[in-house]
PDB file of N, CA and C in Angstrom:
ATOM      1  N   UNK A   1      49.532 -54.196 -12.701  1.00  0.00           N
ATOM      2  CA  UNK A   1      50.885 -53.654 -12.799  1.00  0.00           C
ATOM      3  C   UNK A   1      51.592 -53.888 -11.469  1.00  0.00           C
ATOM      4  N   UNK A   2      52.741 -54.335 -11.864  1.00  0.00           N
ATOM      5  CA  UNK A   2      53.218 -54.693 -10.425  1.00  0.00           C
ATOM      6  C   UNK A   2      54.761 -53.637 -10.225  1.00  0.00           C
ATOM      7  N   UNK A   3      54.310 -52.462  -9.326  1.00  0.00           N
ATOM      8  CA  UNK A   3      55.389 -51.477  -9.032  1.00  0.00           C
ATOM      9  C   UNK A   3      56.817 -52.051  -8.069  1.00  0.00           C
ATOM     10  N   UNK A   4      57.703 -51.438  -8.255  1.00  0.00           N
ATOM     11  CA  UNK A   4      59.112 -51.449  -8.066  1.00  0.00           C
ATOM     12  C   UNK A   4      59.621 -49.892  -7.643  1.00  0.00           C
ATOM     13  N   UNK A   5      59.891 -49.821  -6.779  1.00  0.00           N
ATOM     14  CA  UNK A   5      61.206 -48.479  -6.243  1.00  0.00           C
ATOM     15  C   UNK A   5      62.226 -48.803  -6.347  1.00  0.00           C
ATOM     16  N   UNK A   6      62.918 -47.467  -6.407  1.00  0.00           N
ATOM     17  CA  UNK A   6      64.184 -46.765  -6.483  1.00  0.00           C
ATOM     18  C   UNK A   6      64.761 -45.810  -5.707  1.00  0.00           C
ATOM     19  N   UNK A   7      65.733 -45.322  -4.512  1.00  0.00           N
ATOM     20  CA  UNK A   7      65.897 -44.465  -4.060  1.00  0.00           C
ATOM     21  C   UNK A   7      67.044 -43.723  -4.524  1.00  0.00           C
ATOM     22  N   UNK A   8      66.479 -42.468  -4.933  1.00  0.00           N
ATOM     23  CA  UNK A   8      67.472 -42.046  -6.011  1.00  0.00           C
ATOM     24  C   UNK A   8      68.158 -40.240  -5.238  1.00  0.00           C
ATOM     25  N   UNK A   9      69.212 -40.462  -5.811  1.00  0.00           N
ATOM     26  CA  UNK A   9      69.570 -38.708  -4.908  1.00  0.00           C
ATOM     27  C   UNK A   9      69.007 -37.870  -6.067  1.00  0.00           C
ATOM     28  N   UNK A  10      68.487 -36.423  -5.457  1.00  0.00           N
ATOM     29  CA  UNK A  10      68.084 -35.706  -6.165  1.00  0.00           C
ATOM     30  C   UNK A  10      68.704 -35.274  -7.192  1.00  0.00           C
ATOM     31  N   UNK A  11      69.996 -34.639  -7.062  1.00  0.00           N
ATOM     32  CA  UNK A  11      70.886 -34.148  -7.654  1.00  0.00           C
ATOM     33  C   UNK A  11      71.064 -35.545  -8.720  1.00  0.00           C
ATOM     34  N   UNK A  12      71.221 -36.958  -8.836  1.00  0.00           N
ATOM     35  CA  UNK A  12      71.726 -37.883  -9.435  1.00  0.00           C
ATOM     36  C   UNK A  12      70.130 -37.853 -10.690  1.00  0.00           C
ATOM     37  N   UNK A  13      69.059 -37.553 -10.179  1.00  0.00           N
ATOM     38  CA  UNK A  13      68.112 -37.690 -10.963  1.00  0.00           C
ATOM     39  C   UNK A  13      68.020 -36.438 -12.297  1.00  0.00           C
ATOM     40  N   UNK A  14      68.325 -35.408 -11.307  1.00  0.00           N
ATOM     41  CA  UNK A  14      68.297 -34.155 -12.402  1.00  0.00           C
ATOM     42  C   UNK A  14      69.427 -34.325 -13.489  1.00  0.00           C
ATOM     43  N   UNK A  15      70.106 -35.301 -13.256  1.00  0.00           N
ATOM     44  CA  UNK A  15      71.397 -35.337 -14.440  1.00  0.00           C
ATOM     45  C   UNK A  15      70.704 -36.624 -15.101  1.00  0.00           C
ATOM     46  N   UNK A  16      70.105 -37.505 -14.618  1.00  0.00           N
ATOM     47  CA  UNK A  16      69.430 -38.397 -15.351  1.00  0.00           C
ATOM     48  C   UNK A  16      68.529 -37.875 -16.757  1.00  0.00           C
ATOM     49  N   UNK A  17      68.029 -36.692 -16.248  1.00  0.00           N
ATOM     50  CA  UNK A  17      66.488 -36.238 -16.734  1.00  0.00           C
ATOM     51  C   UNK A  17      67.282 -35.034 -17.595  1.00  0.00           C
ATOM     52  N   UNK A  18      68.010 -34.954 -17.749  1.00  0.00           N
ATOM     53  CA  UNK A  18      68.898 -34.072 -18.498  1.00  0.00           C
ATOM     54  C   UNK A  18      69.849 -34.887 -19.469  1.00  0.00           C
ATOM     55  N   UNK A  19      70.268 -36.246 -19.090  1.00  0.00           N
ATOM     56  CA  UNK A  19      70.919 -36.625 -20.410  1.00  0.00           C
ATOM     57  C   UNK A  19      70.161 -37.849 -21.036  1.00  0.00           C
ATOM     58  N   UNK A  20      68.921 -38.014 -19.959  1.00  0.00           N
ATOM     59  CA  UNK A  20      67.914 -39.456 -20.890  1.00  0.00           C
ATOM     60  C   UNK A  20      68.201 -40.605 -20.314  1.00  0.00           C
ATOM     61  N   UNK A  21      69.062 -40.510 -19.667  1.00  0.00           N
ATOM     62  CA  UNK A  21      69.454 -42.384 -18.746  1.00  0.00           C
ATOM     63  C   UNK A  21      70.117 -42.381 -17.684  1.00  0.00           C
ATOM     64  N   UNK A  22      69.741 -42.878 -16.480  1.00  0.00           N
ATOM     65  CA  UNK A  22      70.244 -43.198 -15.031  1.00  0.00           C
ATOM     66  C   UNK A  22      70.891 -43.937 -14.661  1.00  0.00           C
ATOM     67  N   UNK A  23      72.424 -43.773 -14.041  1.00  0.00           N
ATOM     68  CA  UNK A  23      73.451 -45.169 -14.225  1.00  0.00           C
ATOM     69  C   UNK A  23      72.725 -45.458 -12.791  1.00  0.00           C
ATOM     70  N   UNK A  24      72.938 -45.176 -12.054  1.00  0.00           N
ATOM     71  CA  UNK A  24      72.544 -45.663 -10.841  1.00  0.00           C
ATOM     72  C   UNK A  24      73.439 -44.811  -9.659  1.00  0.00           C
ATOM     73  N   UNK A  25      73.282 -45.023  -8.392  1.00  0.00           N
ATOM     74  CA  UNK A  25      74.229 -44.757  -7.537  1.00  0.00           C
ATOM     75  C   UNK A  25      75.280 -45.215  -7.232  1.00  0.00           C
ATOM     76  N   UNK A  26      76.181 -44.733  -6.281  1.00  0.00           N
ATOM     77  CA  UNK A  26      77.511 -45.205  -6.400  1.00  0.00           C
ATOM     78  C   UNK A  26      77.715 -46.846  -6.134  1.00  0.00           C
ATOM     79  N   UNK A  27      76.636 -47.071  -5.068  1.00  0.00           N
ATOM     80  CA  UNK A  27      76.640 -48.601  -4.778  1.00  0.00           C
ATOM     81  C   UNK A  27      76.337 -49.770  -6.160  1.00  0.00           C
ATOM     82  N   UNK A  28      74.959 -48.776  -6.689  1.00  0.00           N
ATOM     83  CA  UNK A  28      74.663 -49.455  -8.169  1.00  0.00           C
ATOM     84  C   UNK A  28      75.715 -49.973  -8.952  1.00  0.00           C
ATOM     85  N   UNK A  29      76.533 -48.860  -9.076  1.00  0.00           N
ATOM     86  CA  UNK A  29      77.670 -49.024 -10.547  1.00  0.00           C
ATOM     87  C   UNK A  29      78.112 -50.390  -9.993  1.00  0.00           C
ATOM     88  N   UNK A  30      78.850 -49.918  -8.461  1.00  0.00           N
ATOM     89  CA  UNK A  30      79.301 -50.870  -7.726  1.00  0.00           C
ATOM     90  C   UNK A  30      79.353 -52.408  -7.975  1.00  0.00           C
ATOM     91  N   UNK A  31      77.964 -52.584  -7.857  1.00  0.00           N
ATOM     92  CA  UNK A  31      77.295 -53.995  -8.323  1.00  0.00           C
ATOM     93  C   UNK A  31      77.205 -54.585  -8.928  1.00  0.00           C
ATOM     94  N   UNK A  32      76.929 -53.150 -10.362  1.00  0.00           N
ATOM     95  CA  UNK A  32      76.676 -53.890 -11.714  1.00  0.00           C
ATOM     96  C   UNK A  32      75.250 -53.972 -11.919  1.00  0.00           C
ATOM     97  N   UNK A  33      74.522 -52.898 -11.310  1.00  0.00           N
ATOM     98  CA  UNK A  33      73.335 -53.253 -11.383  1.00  0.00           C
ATOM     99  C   UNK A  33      72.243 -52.434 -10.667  1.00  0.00           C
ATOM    100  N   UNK A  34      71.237 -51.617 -10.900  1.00  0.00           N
ATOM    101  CA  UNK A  34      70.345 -50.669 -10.392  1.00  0.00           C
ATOM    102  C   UNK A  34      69.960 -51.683  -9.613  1.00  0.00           C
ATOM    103  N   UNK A  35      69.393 -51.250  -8.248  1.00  0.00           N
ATOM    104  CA  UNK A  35      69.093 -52.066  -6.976  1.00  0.00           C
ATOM    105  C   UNK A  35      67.311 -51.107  -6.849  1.00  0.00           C
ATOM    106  N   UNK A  36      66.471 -51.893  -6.579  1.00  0.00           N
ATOM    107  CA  UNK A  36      64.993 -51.475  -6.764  1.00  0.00           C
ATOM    108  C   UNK A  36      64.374 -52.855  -5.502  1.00  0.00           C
ATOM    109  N   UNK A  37      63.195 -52.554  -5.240  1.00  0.00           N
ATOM    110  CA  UNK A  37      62.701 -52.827  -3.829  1.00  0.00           C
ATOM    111  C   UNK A  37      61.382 -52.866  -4.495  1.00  0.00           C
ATOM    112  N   UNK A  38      60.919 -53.992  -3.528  1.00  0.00           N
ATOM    113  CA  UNK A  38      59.347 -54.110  -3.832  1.00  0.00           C
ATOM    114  C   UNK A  38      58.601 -53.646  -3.034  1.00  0.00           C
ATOM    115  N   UNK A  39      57.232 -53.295  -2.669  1.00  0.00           N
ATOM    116  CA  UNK A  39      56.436 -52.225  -2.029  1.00  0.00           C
ATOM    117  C   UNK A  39      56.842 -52.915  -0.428  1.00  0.00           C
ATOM    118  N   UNK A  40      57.050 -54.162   0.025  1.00  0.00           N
ATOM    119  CA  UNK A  40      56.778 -54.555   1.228  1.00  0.00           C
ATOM    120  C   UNK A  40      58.426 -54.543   1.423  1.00  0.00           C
ATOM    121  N   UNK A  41      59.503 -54.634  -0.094  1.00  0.00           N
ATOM    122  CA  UNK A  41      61.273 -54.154   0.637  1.00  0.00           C
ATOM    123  C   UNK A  41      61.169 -52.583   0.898  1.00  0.00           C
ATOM    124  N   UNK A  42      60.603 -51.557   0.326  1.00  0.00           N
ATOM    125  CA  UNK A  42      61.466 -50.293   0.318  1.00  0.00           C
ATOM    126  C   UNK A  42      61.324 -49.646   1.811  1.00  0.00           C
ATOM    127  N   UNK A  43      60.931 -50.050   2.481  1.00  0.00           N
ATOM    128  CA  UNK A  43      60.759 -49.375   3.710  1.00  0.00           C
ATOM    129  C   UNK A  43      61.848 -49.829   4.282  1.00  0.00           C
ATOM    130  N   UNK A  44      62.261 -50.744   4.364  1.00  0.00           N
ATOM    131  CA  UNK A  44      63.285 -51.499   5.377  1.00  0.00           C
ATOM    132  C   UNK A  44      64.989 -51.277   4.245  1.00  0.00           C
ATOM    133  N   UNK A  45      64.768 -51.209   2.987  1.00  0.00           N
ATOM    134  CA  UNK A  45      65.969 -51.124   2.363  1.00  0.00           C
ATOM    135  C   UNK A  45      66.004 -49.376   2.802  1.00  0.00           C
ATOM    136  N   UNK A  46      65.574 -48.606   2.854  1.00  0.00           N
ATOM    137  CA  UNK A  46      65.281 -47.185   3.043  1.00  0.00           C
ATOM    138  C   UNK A  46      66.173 -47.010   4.311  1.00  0.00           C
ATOM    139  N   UNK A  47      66.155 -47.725   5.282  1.00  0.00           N
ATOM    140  CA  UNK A  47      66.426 -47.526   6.959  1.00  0.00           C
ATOM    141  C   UNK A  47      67.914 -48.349   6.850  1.00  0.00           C
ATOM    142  N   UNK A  48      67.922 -49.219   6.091  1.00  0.00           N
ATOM    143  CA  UNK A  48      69.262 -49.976   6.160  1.00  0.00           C
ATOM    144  C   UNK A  48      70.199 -49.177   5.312  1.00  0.00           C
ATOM    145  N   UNK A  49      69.650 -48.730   4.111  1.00  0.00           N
ATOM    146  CA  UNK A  49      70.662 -47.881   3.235  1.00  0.00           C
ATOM    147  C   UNK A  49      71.101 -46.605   2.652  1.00  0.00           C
ATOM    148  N   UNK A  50      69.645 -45.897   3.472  1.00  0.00           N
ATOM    149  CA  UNK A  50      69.450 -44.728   2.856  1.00  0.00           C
ATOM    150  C   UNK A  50      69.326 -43.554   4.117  1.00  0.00           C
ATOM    151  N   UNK A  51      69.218 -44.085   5.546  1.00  0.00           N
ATOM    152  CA  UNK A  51      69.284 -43.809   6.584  1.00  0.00           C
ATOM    153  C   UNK A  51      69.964 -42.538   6.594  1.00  0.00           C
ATOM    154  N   UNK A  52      69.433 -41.287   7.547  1.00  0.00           N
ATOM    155  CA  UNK A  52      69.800 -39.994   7.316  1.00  0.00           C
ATOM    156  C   UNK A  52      69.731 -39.103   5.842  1.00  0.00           C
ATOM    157  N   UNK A  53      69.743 -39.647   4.864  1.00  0.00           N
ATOM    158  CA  UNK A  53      69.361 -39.044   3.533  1.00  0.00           C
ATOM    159  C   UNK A  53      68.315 -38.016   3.517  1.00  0.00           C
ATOM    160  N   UNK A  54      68.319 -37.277   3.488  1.00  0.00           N
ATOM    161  CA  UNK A  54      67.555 -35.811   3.038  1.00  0.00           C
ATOM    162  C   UNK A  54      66.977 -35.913   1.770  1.00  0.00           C
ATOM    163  N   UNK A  55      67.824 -35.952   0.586  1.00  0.00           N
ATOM    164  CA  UNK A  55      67.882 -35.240  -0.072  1.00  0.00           C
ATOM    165  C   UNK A  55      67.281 -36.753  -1.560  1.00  0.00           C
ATOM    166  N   UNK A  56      66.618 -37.614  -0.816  1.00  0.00           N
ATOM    167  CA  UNK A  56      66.213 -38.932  -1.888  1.00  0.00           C
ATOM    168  C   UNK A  56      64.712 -38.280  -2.622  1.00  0.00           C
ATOM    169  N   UNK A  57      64.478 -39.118  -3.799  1.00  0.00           N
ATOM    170  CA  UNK A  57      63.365 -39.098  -4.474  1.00  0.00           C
ATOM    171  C   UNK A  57      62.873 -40.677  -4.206  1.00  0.00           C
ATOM    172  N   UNK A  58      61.714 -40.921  -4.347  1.00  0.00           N
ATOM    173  CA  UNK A  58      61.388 -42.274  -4.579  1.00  0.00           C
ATOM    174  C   UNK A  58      60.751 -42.670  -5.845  1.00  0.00           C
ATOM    175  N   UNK A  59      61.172 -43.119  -6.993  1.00  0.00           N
ATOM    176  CA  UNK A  59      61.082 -43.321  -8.024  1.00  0.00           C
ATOM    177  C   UNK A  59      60.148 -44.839  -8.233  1.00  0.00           C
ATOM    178  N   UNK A  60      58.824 -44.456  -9.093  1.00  0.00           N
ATOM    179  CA  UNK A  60      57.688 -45.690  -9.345  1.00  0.00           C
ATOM    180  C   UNK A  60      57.999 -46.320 -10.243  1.00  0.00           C
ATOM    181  N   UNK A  61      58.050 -47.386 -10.706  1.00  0.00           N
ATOM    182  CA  UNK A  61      58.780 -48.249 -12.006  1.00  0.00           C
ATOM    183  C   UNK A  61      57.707 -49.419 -12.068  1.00  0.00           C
ATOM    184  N   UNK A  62      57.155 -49.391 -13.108  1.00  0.00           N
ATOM    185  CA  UNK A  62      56.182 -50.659 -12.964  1.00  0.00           C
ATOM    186  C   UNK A  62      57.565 -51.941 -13.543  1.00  0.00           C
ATOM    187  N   UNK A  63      57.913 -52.452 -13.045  1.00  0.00           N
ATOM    188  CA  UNK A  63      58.310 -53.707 -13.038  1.00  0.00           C
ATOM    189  C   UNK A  63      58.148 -54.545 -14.696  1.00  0.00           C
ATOM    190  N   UNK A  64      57.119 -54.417 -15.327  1.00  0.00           N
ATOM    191  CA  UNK A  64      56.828 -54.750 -16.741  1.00  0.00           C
ATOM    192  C   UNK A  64      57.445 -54.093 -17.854  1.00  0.00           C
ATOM    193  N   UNK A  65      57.817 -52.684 -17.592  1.00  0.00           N
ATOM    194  CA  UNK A  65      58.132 -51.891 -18.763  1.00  0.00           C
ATOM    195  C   UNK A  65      60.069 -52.138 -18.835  1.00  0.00           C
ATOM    196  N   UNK A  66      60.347 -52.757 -17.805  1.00  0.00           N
ATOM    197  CA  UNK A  66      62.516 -53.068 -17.713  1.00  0.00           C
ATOM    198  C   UNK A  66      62.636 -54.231 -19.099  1.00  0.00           C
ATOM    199  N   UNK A  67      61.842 -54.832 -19.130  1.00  0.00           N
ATOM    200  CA  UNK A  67      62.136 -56.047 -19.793  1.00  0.00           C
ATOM    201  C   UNK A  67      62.778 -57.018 -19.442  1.00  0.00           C
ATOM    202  N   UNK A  68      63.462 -58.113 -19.822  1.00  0.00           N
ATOM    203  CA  UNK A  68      64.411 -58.760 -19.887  1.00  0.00           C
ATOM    204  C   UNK A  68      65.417 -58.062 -19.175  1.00  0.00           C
ATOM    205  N   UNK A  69      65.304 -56.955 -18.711  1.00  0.00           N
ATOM    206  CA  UNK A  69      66.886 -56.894 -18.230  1.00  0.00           C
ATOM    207  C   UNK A  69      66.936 -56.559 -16.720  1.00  0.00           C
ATOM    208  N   UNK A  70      65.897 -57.213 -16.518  1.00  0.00           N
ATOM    209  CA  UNK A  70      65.230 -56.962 -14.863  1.00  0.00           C
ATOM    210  C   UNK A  70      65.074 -57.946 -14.315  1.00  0.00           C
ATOM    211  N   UNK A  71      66.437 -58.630 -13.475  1.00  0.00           N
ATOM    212  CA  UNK A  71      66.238 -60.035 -12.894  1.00  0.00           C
ATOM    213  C   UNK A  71      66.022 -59.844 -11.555  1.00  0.00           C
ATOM    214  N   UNK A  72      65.191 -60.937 -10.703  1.00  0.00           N
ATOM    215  CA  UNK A  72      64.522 -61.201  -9.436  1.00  0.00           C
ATOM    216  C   UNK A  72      65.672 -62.009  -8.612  1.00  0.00           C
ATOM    217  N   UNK A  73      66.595 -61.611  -7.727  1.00  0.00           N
ATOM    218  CA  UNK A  73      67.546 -61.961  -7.084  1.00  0.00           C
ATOM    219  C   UNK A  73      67.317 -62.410  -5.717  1.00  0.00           C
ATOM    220  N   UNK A  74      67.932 -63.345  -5.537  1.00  0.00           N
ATOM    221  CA  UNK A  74      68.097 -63.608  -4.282  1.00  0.00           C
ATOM    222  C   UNK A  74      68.899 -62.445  -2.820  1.00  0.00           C
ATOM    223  N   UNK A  75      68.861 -61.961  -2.393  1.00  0.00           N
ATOM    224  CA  UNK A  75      70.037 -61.173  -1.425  1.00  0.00           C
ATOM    225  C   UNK A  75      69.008 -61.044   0.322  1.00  0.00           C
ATOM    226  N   UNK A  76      69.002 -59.592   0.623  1.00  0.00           N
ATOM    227  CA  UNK A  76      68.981 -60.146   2.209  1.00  0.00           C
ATOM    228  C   UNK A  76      67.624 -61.137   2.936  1.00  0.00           C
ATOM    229  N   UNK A  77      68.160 -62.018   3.145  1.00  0.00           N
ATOM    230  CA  UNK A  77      67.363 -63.324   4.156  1.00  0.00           C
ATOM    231  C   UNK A  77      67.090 -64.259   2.885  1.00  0.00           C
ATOM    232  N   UNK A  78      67.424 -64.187   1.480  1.00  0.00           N
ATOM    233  CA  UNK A  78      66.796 -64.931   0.795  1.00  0.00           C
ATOM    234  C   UNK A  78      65.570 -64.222   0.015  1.00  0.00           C
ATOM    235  N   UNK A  79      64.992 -63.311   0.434  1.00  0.00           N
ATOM    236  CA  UNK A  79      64.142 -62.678  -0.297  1.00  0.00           C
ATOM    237  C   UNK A  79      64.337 -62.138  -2.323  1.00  0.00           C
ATOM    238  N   UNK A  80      63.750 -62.458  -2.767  1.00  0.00           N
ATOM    239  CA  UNK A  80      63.725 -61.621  -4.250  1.00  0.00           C
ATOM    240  C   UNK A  80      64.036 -60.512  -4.274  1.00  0.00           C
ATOM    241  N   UNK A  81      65.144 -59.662  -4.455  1.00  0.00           N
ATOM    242  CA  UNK A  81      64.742 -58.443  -5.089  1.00  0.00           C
ATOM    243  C   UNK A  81      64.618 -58.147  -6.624  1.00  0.00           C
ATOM    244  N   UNK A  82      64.042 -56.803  -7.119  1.00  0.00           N
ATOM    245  CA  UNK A  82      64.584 -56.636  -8.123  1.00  0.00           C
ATOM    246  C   UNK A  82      65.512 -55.871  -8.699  1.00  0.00           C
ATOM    247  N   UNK A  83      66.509 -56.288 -10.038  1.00  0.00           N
ATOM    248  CA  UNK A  83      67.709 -55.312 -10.180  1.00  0.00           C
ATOM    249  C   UNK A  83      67.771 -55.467 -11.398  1.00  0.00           C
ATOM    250  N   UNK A  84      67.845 -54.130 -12.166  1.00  0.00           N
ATOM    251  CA  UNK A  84      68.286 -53.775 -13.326  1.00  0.00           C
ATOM    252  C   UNK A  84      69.538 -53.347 -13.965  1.00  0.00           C
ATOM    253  N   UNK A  85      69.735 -54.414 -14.545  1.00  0.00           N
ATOM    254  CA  UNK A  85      71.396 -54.748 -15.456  1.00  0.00           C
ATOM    255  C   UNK A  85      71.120 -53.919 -16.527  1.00  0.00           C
ATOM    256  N   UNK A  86      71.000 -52.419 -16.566  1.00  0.00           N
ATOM    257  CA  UNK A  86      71.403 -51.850 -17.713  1.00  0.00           C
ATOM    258  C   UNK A  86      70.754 -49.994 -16.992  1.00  0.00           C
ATOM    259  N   UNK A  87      70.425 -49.474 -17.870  1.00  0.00           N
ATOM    260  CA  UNK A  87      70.537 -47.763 -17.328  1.00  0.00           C
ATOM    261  C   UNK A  87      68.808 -47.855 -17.353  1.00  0.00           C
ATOM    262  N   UNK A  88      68.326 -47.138 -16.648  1.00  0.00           N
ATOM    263  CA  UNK A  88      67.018 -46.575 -16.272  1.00  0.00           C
ATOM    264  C   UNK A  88      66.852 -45.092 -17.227  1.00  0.00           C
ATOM    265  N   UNK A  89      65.517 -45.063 -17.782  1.00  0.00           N
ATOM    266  CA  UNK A  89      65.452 -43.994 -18.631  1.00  0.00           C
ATOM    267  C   UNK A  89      64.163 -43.272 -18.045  1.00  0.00           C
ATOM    268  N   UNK A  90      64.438 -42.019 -18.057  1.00  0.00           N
ATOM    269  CA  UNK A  90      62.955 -41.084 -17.135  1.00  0.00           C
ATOM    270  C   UNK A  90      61.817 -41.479 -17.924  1.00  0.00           C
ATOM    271  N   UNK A  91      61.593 -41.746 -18.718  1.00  0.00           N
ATOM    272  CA  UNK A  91      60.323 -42.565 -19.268  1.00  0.00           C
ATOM    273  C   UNK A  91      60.059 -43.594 -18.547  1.00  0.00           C
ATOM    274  N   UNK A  92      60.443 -44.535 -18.628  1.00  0.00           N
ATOM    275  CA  UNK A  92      60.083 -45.664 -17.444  1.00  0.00           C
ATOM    276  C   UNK A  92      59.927 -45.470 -15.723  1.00  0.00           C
ATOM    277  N   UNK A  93      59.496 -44.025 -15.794  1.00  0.00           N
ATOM    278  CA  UNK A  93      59.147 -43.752 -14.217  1.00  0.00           C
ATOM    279  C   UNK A  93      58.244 -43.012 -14.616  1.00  0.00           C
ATOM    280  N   UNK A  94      57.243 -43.759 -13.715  1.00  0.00           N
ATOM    281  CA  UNK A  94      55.767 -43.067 -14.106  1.00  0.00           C
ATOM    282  C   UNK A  94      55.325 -41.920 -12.939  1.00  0.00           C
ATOM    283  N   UNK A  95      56.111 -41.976 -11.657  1.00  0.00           N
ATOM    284  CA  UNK A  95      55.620 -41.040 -10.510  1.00  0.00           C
ATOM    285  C   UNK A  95      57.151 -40.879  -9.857  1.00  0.00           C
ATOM    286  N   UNK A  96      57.328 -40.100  -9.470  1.00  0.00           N
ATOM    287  CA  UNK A  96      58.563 -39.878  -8.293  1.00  0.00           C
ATOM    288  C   UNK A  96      58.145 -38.915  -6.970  1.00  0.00           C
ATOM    289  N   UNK A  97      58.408 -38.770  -6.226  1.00  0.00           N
ATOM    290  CA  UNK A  97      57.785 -38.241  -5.268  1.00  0.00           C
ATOM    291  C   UNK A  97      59.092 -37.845  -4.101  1.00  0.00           C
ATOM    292  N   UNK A  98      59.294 -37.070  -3.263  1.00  0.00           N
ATOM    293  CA  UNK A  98      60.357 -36.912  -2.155  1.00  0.00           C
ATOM    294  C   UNK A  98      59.987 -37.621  -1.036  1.00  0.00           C
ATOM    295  N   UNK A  99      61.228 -37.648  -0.463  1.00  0.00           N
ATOM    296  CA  UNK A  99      61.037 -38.565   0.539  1.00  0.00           C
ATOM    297  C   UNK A  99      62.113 -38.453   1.610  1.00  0.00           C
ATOM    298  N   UNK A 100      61.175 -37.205   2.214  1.00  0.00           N
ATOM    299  CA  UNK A 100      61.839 -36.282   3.094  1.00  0.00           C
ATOM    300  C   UNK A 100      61.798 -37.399   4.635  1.00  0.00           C
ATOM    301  N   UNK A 101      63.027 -36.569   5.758  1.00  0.00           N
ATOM    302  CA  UNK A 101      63.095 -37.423   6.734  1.00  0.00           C
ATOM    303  C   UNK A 101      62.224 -37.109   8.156  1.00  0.00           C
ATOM    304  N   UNK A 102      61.622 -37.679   8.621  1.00  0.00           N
ATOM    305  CA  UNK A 102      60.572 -37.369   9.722  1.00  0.00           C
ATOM    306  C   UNK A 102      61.423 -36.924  10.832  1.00  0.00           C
ATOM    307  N   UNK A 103      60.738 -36.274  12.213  1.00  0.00           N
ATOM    308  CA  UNK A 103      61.470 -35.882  13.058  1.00  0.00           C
ATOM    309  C   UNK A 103      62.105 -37.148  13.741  1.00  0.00           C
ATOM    310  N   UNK A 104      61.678 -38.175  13.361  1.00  0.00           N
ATOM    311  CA  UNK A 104      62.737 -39.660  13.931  1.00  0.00           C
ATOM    312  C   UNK A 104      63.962 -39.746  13.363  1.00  0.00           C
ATOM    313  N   UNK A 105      64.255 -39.208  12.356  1.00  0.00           N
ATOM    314  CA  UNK A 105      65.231 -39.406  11.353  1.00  0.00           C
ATOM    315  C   UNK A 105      64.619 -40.849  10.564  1.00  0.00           C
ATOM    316  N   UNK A 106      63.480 -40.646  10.343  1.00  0.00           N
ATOM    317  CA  UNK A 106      63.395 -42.115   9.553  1.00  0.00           C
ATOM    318  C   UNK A 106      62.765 -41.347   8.776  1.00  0.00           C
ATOM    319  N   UNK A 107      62.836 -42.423   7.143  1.00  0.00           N
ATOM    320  CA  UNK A 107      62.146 -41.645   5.479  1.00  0.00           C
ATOM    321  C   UNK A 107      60.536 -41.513   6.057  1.00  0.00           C
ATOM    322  N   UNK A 108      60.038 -40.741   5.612  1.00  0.00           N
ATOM    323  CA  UNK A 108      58.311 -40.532   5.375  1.00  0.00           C
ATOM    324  C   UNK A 108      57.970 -40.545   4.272  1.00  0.00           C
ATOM    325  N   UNK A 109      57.198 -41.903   4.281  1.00  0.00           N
ATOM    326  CA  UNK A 109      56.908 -42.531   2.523  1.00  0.00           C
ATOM    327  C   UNK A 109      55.354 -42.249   1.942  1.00  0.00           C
ATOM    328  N   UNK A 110      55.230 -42.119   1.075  1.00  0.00           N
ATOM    329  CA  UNK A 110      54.619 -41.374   0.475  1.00  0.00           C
ATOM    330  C   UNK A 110      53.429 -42.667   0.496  1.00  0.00           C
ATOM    331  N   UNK A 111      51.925 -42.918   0.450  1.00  0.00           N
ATOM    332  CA  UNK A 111      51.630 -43.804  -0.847  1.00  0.00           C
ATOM    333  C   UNK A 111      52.220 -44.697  -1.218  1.00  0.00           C
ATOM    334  N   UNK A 112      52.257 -46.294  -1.203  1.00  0.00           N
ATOM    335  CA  UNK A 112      52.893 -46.906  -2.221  1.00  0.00           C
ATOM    336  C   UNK A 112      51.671 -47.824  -2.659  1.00  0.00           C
ATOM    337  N   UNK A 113      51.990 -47.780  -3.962  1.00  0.00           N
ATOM    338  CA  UNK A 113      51.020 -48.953  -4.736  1.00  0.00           C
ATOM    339  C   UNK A 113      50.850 -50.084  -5.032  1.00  0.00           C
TER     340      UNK A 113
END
C-alpha cells in the first residue's frame, strides 16, 4: 500500500465527517484540486504551507483506494505530487492523527508509513 497525506484543519475535518465528503482547503478549491504529499513531501510541504498551524490533522490515504481521480503532478522542483480532482470521503482515511507544533514552531509528525 502506498500512503499519501493530507493536512487538514480540524474544524474543516469535523464538517467533513459530518456531511460524508471533504472539499478541501481554501487553497484546494483554489486549484481545483485536494493537494496530498508523499511520505518523503509532507514534511517539507508542512513547513512551506502549513507553518505556524496549531490546529492541523494529518490525514493517511492509501493512494489505491482515490482511483482514477488521483493524478501524479508535476509542481515544486519537478517532483510528483499527488492531487485529487474530486471530494475526499472519511472512509478513504484509514488513520488521522494531530499534528501539533513543537517548541520550534515546526509540525511534530507522528509515524509515517
Amino acid at each position: 500500500m502506498s500512503t499519501i497525506y493530507h493536512m487538514a484543519a480540524s474544524a474543516d475535518w469535523q464538517g467533513a465527517e459530518q456531511s460524508g465528503e471533504y472539499a478541501g482547503s481554501a487553497d484546494d478549491l483554489r486549484d481545483g484540486f485536494i493537494h496530498f504529499s508523499t511520505t518523503a513531501q509532507v514534511m517539507e510541504s508542512a513547513a512551506k504551507h502549513r507553518q505556524g498551524r496549531s490546529d492541523l490533522l494529518l490525514l493517511y490515504v492509501a493512494a489505491d483506494a482515490l482511483g482514477d481521480a488521483l493524478r501524479w503532478e508535476a509542481a515544486r522542483g519537478g517532483q510528483l505530487f499527488p492531487h485529487l480532482y474530486g471530494r475526499l470521503r472519511p472512509e478513504q482515511v484509514y488513520r488521522i492523527e494531530k499534528l501539533p507544533l513543537g517548541a520550534d514552531g515546526r509540525h511534530v509528525f507522528p509515524p509515517l508509513d
